[in-house]
N, C-alpha and C. Protein backbone atom coordinates (compact mmCIF):
# COMPACT_ATOMS: atom_id res chain seq x y z
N UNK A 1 0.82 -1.19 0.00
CA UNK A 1 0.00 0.00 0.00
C UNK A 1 0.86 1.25 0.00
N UNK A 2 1.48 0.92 0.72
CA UNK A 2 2.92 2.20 0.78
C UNK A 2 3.33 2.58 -0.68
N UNK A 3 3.66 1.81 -1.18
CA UNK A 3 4.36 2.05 -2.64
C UNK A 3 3.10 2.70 -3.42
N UNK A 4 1.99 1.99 -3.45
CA UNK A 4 0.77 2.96 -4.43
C UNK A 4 0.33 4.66 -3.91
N UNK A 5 0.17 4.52 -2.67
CA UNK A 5 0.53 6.07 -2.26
C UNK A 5 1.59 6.87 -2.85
N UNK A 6 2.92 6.30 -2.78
CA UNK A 6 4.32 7.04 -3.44
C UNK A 6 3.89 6.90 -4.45
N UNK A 7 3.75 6.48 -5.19
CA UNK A 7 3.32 6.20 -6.35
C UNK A 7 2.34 6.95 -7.20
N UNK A 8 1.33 6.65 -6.54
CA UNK A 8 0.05 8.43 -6.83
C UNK A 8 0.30 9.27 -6.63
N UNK A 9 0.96 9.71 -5.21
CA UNK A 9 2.00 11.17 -5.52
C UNK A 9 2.63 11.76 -6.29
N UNK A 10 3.52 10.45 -6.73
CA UNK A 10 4.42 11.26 -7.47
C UNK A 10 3.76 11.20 -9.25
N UNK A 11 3.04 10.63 -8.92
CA UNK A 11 2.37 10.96 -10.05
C UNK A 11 1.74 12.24 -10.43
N UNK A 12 0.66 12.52 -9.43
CA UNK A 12 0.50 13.63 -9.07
C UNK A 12 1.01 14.55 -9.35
N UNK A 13 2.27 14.93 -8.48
CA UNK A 13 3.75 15.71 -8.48
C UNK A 13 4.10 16.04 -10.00
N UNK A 14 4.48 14.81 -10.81
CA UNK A 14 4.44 14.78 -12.05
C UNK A 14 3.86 15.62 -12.96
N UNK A 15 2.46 15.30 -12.85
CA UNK A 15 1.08 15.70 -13.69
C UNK A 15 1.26 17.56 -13.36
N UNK A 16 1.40 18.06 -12.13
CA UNK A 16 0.88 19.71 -11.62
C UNK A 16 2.46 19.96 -12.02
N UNK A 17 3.89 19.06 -12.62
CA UNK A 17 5.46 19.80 -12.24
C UNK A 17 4.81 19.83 -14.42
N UNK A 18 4.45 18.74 -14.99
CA UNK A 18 4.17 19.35 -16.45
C UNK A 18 3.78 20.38 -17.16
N UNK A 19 1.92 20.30 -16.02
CA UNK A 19 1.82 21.43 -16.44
C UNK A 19 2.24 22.56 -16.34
N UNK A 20 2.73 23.46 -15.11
CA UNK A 20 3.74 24.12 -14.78
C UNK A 20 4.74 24.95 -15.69
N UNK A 21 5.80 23.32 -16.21
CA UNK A 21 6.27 23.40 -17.37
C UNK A 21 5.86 24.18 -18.92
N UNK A 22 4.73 23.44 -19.12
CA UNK A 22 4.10 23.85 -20.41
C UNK A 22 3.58 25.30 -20.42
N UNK A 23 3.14 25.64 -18.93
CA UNK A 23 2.78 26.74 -18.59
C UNK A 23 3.91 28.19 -19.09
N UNK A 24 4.87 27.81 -18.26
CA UNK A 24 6.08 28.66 -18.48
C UNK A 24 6.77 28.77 -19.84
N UNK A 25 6.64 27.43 -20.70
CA UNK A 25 7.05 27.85 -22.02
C UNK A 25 6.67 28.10 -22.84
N UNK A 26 5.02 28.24 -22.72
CA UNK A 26 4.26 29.51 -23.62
C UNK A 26 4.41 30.76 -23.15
N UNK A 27 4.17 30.73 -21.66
CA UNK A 27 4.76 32.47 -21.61
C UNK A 27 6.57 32.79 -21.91
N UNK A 28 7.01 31.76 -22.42
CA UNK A 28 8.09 32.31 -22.63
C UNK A 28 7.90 32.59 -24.05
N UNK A 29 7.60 31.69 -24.80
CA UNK A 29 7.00 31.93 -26.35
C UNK A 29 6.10 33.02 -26.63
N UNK A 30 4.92 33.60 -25.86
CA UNK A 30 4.37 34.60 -25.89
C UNK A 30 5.27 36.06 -25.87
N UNK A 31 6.18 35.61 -25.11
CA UNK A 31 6.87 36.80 -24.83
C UNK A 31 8.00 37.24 -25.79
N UNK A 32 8.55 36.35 -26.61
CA UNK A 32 9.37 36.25 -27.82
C UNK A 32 10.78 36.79 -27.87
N UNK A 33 11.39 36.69 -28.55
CA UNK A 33 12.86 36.62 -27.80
C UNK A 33 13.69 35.82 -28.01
N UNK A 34 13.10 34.40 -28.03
CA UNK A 34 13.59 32.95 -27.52
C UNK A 34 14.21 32.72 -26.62
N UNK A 35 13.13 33.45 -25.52
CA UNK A 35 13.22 33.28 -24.10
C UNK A 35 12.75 31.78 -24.00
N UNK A 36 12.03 31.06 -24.64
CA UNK A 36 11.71 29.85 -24.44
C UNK A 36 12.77 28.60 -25.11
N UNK A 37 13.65 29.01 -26.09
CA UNK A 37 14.71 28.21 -26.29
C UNK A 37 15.94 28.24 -25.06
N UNK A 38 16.24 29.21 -25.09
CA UNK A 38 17.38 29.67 -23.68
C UNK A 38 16.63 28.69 -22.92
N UNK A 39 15.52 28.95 -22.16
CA UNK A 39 15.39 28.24 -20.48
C UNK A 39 15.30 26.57 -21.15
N UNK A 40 14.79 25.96 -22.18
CA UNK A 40 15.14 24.68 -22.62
C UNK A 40 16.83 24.41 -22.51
N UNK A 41 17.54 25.05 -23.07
CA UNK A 41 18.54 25.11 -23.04
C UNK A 41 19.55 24.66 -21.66
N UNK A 42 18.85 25.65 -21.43
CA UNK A 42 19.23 25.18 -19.00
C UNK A 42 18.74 24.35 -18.73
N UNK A 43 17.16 23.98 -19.12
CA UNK A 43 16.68 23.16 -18.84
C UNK A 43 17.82 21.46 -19.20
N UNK A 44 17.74 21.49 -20.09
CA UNK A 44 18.66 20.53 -20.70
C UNK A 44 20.22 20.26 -20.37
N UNK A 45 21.00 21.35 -20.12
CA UNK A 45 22.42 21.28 -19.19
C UNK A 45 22.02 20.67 -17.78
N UNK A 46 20.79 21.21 -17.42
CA UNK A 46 20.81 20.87 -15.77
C UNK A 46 20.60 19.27 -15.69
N UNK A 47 19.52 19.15 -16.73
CA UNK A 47 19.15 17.65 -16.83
C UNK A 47 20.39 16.66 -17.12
N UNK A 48 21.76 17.23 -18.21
CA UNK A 48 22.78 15.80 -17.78
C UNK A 48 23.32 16.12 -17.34
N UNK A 49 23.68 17.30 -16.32
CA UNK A 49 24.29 17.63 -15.14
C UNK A 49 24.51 16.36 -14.16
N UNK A 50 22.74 16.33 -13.53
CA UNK A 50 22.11 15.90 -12.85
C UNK A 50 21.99 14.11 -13.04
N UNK A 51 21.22 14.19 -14.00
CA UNK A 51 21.10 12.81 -14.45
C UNK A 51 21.58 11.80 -14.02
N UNK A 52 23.24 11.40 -14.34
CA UNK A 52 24.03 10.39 -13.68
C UNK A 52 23.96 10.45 -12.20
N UNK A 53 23.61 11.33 -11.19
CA UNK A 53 23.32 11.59 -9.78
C UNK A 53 21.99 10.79 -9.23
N UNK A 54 21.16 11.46 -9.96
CA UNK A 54 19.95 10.42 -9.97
C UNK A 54 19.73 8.85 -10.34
N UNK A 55 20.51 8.73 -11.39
CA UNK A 55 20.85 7.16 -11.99
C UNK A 55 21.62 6.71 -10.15
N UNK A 56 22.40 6.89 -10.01
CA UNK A 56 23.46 6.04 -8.63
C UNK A 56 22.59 6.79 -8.00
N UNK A 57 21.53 7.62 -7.34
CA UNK A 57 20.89 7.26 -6.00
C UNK A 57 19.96 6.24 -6.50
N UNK A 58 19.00 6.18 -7.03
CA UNK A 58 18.37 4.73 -7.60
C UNK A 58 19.10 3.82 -7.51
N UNK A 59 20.45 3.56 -7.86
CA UNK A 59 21.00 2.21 -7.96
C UNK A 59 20.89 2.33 -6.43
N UNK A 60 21.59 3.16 -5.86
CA UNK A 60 22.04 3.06 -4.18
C UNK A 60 20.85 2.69 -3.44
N UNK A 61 19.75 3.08 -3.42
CA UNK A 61 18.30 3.12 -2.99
C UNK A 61 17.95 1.68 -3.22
N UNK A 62 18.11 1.35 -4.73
CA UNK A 62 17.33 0.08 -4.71
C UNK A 62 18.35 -1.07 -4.26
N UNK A 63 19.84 -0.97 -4.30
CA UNK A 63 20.95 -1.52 -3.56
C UNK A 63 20.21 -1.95 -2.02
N UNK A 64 20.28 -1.08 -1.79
CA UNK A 64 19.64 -1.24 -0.13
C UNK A 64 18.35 -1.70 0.52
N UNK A 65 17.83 -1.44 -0.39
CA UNK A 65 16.26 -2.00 -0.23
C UNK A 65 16.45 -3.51 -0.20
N UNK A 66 17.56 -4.18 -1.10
CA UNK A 66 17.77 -5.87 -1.52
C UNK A 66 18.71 -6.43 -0.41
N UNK A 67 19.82 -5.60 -0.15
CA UNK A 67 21.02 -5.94 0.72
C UNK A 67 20.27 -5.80 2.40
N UNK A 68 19.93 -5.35 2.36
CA UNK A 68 19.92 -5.13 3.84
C UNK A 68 18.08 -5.76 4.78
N UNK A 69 18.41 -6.83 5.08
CA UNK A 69 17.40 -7.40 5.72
C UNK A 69 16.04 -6.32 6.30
N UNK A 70 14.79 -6.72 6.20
CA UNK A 70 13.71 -5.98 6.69
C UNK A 70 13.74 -6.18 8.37
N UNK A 71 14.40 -7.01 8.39
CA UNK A 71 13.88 -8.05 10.07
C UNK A 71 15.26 -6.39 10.63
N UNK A 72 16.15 -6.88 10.11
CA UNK A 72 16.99 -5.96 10.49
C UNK A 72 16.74 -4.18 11.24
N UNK A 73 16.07 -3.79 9.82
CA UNK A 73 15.59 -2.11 9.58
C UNK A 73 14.77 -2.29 10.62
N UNK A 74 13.91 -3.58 10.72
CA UNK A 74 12.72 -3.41 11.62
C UNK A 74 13.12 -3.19 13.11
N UNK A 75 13.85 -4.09 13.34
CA UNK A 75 14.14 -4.12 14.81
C UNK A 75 15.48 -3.05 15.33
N UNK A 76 16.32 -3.19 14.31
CA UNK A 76 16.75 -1.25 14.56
C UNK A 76 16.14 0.49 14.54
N UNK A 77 15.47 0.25 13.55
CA UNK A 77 14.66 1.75 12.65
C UNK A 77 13.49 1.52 12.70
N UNK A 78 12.70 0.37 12.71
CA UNK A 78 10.96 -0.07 12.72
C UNK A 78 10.26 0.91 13.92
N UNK A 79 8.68 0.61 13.15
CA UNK A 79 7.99 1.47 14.14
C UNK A 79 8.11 1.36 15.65
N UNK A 80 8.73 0.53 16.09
CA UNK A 80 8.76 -0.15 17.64
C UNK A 80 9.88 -0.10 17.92
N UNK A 81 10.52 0.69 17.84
CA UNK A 81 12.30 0.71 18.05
C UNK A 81 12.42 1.82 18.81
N UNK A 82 11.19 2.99 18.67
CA UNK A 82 10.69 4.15 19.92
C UNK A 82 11.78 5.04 19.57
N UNK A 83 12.41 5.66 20.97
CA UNK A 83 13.67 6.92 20.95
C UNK A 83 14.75 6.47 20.39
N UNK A 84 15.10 5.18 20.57
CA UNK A 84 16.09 4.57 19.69
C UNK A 84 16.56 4.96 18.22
N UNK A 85 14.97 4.13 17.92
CA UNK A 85 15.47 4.43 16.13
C UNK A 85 15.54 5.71 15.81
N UNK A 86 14.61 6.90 16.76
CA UNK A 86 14.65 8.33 16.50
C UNK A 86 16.13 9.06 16.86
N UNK A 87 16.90 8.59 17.61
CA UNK A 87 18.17 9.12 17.70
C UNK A 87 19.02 8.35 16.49
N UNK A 88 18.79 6.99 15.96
CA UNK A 88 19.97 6.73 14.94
C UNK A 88 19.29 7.13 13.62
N UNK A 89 18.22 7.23 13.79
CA UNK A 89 17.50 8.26 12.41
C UNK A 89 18.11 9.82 12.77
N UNK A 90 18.20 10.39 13.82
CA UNK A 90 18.88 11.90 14.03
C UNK A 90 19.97 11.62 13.49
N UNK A 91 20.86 10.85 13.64
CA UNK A 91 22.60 10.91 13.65
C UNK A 91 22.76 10.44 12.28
N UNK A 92 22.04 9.89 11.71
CA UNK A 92 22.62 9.42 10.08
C UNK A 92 21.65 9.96 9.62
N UNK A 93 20.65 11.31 9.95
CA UNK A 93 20.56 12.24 8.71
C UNK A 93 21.35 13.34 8.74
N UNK A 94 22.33 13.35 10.41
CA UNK A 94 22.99 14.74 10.57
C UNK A 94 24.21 14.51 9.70
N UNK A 95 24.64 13.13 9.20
CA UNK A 95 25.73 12.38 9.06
C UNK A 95 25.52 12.19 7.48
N UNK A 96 24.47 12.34 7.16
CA UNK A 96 24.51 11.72 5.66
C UNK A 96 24.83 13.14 4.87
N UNK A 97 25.63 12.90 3.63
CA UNK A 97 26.44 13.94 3.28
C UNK A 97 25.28 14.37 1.63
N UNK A 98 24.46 13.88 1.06
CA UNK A 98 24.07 13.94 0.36
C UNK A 98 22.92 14.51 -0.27
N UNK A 99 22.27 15.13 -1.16
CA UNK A 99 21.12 16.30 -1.51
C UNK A 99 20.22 15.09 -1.51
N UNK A 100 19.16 16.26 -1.95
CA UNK A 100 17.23 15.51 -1.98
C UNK A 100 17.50 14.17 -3.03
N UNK A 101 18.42 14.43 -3.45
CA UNK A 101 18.17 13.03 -4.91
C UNK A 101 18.66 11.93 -4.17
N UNK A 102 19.86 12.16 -3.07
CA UNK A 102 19.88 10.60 -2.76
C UNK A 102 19.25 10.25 -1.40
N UNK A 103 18.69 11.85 -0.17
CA UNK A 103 18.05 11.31 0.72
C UNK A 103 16.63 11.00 0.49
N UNK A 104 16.12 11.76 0.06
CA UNK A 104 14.50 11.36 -0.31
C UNK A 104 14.09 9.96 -0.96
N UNK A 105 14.82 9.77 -1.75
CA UNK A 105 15.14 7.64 -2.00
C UNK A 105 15.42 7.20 -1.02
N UNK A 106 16.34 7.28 -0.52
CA UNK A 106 16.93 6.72 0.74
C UNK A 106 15.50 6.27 1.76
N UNK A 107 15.13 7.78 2.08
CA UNK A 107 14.22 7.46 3.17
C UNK A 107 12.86 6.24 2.15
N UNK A 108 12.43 7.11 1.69
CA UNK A 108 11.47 6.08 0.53
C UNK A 108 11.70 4.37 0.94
N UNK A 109 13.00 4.20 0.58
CA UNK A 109 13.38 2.74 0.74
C UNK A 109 13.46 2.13 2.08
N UNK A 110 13.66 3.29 3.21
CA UNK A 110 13.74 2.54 4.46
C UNK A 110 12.46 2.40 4.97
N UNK A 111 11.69 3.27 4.24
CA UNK A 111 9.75 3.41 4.76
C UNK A 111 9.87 1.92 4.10
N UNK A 112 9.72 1.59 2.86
CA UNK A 112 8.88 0.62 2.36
C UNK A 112 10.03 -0.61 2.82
N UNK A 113 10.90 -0.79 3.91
CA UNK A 113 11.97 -1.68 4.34
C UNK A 113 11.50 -1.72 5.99
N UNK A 114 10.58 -1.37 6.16
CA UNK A 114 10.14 -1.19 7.95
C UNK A 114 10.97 -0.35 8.45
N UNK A 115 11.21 0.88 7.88
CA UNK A 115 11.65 2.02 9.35
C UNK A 115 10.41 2.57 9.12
N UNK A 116 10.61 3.25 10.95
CA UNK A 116 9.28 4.01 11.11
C UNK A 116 9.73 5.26 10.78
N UNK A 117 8.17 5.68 11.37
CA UNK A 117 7.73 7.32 10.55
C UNK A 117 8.67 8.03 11.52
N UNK A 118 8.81 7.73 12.60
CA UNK A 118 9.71 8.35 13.51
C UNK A 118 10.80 9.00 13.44
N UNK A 119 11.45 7.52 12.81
CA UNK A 119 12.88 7.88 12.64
C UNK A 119 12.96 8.46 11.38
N UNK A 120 12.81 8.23 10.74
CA UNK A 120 12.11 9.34 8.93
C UNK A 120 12.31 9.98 8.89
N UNK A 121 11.43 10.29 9.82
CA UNK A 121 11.36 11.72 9.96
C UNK A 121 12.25 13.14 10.84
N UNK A 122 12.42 12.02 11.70
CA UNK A 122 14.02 12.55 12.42
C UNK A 122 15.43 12.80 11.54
N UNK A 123 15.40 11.68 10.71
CA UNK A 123 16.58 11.73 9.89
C UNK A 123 16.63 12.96 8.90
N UNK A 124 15.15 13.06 8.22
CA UNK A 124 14.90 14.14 7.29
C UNK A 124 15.35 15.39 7.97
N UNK A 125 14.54 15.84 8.99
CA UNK A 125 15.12 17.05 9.67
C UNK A 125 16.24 17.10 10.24
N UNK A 126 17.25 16.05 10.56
CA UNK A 126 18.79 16.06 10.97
C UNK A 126 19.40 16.24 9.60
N UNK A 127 18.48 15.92 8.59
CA UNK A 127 19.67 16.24 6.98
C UNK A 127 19.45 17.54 7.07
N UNK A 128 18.23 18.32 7.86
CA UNK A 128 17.97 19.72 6.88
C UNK A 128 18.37 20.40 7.62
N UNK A 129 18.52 20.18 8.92
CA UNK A 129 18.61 21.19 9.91
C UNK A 129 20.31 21.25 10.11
N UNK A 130 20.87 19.82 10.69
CA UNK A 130 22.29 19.75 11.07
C UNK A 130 23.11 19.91 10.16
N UNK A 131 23.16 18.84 9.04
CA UNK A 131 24.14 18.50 8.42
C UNK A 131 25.53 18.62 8.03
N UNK A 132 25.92 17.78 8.79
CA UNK A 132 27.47 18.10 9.28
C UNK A 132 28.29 18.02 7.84
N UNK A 133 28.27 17.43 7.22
CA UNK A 133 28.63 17.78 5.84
C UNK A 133 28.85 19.40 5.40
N UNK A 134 27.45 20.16 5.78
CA UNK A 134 28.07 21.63 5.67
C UNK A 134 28.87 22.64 6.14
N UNK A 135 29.04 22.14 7.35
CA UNK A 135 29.96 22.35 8.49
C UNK A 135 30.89 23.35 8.37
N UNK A 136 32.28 22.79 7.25
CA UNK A 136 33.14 23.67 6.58
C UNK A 136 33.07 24.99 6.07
N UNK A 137 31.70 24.62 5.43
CA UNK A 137 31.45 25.78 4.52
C UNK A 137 30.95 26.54 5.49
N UNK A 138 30.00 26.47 6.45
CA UNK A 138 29.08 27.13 7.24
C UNK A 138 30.00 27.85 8.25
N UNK A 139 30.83 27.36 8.41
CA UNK A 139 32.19 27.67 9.70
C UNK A 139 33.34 28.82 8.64
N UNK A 140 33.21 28.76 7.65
CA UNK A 140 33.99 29.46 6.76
C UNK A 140 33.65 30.82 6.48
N UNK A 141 32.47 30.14 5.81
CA UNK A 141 31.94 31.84 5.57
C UNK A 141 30.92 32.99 6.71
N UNK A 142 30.06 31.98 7.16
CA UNK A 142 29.18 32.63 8.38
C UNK A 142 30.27 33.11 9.80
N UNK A 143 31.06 32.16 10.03
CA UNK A 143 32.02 32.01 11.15
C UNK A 143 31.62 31.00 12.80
N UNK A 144 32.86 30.42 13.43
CA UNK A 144 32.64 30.22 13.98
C UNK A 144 31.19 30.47 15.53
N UNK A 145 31.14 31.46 15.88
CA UNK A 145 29.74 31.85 16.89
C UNK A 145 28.43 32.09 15.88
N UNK A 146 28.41 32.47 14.82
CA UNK A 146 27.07 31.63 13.88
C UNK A 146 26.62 30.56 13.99
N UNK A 147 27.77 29.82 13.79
CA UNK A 147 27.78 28.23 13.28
C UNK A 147 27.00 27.52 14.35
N UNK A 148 27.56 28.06 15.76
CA UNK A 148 27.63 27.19 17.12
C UNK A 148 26.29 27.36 17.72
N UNK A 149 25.74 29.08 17.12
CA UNK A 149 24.26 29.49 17.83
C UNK A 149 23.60 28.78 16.81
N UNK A 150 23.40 28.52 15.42
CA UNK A 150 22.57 28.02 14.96
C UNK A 150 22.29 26.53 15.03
N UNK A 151 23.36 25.52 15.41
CA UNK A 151 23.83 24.23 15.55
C UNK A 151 23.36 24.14 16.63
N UNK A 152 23.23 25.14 18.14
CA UNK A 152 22.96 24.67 19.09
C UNK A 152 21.45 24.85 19.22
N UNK A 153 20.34 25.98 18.19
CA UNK A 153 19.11 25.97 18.13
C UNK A 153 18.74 25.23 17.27
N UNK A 154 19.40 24.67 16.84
CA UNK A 154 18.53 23.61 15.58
C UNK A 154 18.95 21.94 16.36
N UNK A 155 19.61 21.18 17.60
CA UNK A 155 20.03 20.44 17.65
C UNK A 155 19.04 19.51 18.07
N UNK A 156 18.42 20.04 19.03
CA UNK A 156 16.90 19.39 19.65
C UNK A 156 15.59 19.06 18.80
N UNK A 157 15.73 19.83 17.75
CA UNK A 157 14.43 19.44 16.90
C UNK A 157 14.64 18.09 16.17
N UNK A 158 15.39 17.42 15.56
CA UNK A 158 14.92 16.22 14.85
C UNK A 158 14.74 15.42 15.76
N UNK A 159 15.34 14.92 17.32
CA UNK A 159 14.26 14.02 17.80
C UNK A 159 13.07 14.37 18.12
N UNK A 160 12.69 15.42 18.71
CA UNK A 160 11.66 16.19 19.01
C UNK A 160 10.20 15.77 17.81
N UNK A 161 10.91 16.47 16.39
CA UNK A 161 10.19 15.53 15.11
C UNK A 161 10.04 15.01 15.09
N UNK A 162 10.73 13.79 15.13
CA UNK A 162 10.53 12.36 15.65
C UNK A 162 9.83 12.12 16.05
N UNK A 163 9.88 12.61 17.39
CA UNK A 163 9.11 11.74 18.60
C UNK A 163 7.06 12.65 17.65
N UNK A 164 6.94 13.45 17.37
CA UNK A 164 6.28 14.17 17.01
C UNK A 164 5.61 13.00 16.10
N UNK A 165 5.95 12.91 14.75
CA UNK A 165 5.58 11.69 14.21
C UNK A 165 4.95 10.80 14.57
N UNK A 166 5.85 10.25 15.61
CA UNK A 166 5.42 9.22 16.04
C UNK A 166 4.37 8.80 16.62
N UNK A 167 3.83 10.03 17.31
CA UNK A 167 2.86 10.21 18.22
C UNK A 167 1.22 10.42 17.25
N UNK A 168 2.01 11.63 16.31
CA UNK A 168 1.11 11.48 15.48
C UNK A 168 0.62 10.14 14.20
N UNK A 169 1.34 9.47 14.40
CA UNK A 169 1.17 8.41 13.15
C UNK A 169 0.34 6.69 14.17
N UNK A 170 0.55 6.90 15.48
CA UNK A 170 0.44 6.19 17.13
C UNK A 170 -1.26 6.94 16.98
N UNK A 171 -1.36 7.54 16.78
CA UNK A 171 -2.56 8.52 16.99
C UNK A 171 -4.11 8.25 16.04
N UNK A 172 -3.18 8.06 14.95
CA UNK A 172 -3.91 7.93 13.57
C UNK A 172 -4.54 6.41 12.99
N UNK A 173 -4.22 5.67 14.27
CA UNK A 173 -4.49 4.02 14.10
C UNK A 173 -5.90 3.77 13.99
């Protein structure tokens, strides 16, 4: 059932990101110029930019979905794993170094692999909020007492999320 939900979504997603599309490149055509060739143009650099990124999170995503036992995810990350799985869902989304193309699969695959909504959701907001991956950059240019006030107000929310989830998804039975 999980997968037909993702599934109608992103279908969905799909259907309102086309029209959108089609939308914008008549007003770019209306507007004349070949303002509507140019943004194809970007459109098209960004796309094999990108592309091979998306190809290896799919491989990686569906890698993991095969390799790594359900019994496993379940009884580490599963809905019943409580503060647990919500702190190792915090620490390997603060930890995971990678954009929406390879966490949003990622999580996808651990939902439909028995992790709970909990930890999901903890992890999601430890990618968005912490992510130590940015660290360098964030310590570079903002500076050290930026870094430390914003790291230390953002540190409590992904279990917090978590636990939030959880309660709400505990709720919804």
């Amino acid at each position: 059932m999980a997968a037909r939900k993702g599934s109608s979504g992103m279908l969905a997603s799909t259907i309102v990101l086309g029209i959108v599309a089609v939308i914008l490149v008549a007003i770019g055509i209306a507007r004349g110029g070949g303002q509507h060739v140019q943004g194809l143009k970007i459109a098209l650099k960004l796309t094999w930019e990108i592309a091979p990124l998306i190809l290896f999170a799919m491989v990686v995503a569906g890698m993991i979905q095969v390799l790594i036992p359900r019994e496993l995810v379940a009884r580490w990350v599963g809905g019943e794993s409580g503060f647990r799985g919500i702190l190792i869902g915090t620490v390997a989304g603060a930890l995971s170094p990678g954009g929406p193309y390879i966490n949003i699969p990622l999580v996808a695959v651990l939902l439909r692999g028995g992790a709970g909504i909990g930890t999901t959701v903890a992890f999601l907001t430890a990618w968005s909020l912490i992510s130590l991956s940015r660290l360098p950059m964030e310590i570079g240019i903002l500076g050290w007492r930026f870094t430390a006030v914003r790291m230390a107000s953002s540190f409590f929310f992904p279990p917090i999320a978590g636990l939030i989830a959880l309660a709400l998804a505990r709720s919804g039975r």
